[in-house]
Protein backbone atom coordinates (compact mmCIF):
# COMPACT_ATOMS: atom_id res chain seq x y z
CA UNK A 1 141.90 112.24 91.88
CA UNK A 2 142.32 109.03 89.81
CA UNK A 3 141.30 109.65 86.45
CA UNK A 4 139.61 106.71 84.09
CA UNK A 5 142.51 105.47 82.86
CA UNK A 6 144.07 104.57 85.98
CA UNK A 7 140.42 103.24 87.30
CA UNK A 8 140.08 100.99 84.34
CA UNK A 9 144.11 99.81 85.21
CA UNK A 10 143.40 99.18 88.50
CA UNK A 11 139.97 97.25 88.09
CA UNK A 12 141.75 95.05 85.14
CA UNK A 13 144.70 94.41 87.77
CA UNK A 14 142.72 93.33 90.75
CA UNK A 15 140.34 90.97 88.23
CA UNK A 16 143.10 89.35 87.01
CA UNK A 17 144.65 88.66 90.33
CA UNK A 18 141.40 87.18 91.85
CA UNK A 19 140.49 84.99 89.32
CA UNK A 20 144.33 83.49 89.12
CA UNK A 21 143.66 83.54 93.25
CA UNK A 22 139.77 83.39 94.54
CA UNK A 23 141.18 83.92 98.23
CA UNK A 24 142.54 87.41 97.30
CA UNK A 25 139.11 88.72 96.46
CA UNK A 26 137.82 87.88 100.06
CA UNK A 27 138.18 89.23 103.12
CA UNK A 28 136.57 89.72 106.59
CA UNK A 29 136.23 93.46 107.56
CA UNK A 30 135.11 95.02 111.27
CA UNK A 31 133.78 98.23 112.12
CA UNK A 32 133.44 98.97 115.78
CA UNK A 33 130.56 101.39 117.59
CA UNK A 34 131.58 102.68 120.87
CA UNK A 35 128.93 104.70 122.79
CA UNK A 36 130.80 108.23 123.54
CA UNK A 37 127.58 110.26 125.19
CA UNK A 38 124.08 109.28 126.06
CA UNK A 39 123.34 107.78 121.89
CA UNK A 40 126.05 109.31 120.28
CA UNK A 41 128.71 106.64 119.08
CA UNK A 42 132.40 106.87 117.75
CA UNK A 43 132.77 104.66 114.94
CA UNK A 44 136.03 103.03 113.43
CA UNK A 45 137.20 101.38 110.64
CA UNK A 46 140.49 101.06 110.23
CA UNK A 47 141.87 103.98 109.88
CA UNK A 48 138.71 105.96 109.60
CA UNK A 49 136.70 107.40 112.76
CA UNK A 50 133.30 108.92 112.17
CA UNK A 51 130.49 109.45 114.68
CA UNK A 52 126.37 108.89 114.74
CA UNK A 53 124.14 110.11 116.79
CA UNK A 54 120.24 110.10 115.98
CA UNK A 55 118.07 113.11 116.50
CA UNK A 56 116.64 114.68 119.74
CA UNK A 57 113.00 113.78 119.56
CA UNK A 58 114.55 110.46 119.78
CA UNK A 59 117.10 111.14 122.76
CA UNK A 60 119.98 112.08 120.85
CA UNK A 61 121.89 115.22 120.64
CA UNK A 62 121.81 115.46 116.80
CA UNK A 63 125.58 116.17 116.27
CA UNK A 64 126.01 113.50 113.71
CA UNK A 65 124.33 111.38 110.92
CA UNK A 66 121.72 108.53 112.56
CA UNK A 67 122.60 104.62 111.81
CA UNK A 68 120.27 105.05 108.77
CA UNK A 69 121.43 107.85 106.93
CA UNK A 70 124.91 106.09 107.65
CA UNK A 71 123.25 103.06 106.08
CA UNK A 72 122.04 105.21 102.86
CA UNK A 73 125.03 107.02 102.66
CA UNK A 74 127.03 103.60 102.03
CA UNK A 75 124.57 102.62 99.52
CA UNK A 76 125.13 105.93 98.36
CA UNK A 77 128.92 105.51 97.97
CA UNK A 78 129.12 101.91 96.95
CA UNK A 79 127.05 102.64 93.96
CA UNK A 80 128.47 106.09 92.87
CA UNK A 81 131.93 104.57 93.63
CA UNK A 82 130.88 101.07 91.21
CA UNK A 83 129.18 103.00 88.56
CA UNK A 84 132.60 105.15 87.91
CA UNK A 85 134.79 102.60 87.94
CA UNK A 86 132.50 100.36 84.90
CA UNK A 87 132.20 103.82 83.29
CA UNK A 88 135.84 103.78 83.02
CA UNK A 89 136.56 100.41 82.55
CA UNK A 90 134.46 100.93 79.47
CA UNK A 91 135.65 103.58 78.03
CA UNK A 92 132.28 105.45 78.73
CA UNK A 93 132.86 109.51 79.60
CA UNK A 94 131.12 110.79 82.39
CA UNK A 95 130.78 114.99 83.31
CA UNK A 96 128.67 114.26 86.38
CA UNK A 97 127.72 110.92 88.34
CA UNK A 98 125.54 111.18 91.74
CA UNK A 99 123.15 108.71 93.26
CA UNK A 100 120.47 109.30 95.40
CA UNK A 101 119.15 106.87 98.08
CA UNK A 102 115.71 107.27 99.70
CA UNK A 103 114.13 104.80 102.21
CA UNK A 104 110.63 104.25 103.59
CA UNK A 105 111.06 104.02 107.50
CA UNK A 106 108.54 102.56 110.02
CA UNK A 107 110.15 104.42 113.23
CA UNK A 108 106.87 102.24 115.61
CA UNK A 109 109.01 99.15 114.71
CA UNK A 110 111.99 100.17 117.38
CA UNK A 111 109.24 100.65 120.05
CA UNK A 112 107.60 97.55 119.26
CA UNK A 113 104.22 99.11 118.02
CA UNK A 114 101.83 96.42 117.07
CA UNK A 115 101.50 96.36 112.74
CA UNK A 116 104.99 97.63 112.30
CA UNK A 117 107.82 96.31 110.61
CA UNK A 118 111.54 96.69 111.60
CA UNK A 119 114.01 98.00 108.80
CA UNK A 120 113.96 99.60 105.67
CA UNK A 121 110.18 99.28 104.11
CA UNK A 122 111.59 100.25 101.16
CA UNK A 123 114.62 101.66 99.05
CA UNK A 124 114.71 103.43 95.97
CA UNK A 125 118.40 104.74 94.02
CA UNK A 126 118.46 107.32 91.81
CA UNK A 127 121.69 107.63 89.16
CA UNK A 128 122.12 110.62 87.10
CA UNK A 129 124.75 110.44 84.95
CA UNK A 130 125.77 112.99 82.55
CA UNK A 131 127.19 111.84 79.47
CA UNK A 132 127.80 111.85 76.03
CA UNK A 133 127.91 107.95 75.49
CA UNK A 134 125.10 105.97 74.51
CA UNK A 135 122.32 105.58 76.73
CA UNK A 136 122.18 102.02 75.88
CA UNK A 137 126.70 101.33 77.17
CA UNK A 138 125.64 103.69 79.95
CA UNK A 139 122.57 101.38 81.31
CA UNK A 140 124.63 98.18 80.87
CA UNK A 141 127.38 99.39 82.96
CA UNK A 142 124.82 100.38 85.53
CA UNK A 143 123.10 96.46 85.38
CA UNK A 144 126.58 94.85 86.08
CA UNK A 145 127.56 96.81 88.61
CA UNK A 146 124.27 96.50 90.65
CA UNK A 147 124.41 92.85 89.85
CA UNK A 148 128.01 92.63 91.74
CA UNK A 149 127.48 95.46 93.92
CA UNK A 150 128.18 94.22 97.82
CA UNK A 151 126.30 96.69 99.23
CA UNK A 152 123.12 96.74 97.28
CA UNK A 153 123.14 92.79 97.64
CA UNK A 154 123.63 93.16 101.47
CA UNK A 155 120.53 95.54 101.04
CA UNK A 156 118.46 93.09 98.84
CA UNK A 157 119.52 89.66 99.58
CA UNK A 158 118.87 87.92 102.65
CA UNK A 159 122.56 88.21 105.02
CA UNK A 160 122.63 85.96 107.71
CA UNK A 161 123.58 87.48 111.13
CA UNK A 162 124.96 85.89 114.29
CA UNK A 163 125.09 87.68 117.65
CA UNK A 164 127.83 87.06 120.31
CA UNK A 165 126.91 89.12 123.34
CA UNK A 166 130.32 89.69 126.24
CA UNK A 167 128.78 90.76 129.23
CA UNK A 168 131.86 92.27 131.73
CA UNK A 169 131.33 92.71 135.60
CA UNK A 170 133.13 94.56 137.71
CA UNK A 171 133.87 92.00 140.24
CA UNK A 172 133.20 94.01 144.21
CA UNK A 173 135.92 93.11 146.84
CA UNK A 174 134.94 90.69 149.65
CA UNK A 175 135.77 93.35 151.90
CA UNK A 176 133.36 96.30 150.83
């Protein structure tokens, strides 16, 4: 497990090399879905394979986390993840660090139900942190990393999204 010291390297290394080189800090990522079983999907990212599935009531067989809680969950992660690295890069000593991420969901939405809205209705994050620092070095390390965080921001700033549909045929011989 990386301990502060090496966090607080590692974040001053990678600042200093994107702001000698802005291209360095960008990057285009892809994460594929492939439907395995009825709704249950095998997802990959690089390296990493995980599945979802959502819940029988709504046709699924419940053998994995549903698109949202995968959603959460990388909320979850980015912000845990960003809090612990300004904690360190600050010199601020943390015993325990968790965030919580709840979400008001209109489910009529997906079927179209008249005086329903699609997506998240709502999210709320909860950090505890566990520390002897100051409350006040605490809370500012908290406000920059929400204000860079790229998942929160996907969450609460408008993304724009472009769909390219590939629709494949099997083509039928002439002679069937």
């Amino acid at each position: 497990m990386a301990k502060p010291a090496e966090i607080k390297a590692a974040m001053e290394r990678t600042k200093k090399i994107f702001s000698e080189r802005p291209s360095k800090g960008r990057a285009t990522k892809s994460t594929t879905a492939e439907m395995v079983d009825g709704i249950h999907c095998r997802i990959t990212d690089g390296e990493f394979t995980m599945i979802a599935d959502l819940p029988k009531a709504m046709g699924g067989d419940n053998i994995g986390p549903s698109p949202g809680s995968l959603a959460r969950a990388g909320l979850a992660a980015c912000l845990t993840g960003g809090y612990a690295m300004y904690f360190a890069a600050r010199d601020i000593p943390v015993d325990h660090l968790s965030v919580e991420v709840t979400a008001d969901i209109d489910y009529g939405s997906f079927h179209g139900l008249d005086g329903t809205t699609a997506g998240f209705q709502e999210l709320c994050y909860t950090v505890n942190v566990d520390s002897p620092a100051d409350p006040a070095d605490i809370l500012a390390a908290i406000e920059v990393n929400d204000a860079g965080s790229i998942v929160l921001n996907s969450f609460t700033k408008p993304v724009p999204a472009t769909r390219d549909v590939r629709i494949n045929q099997q083509q039928q011989d002439a002679g069937e």
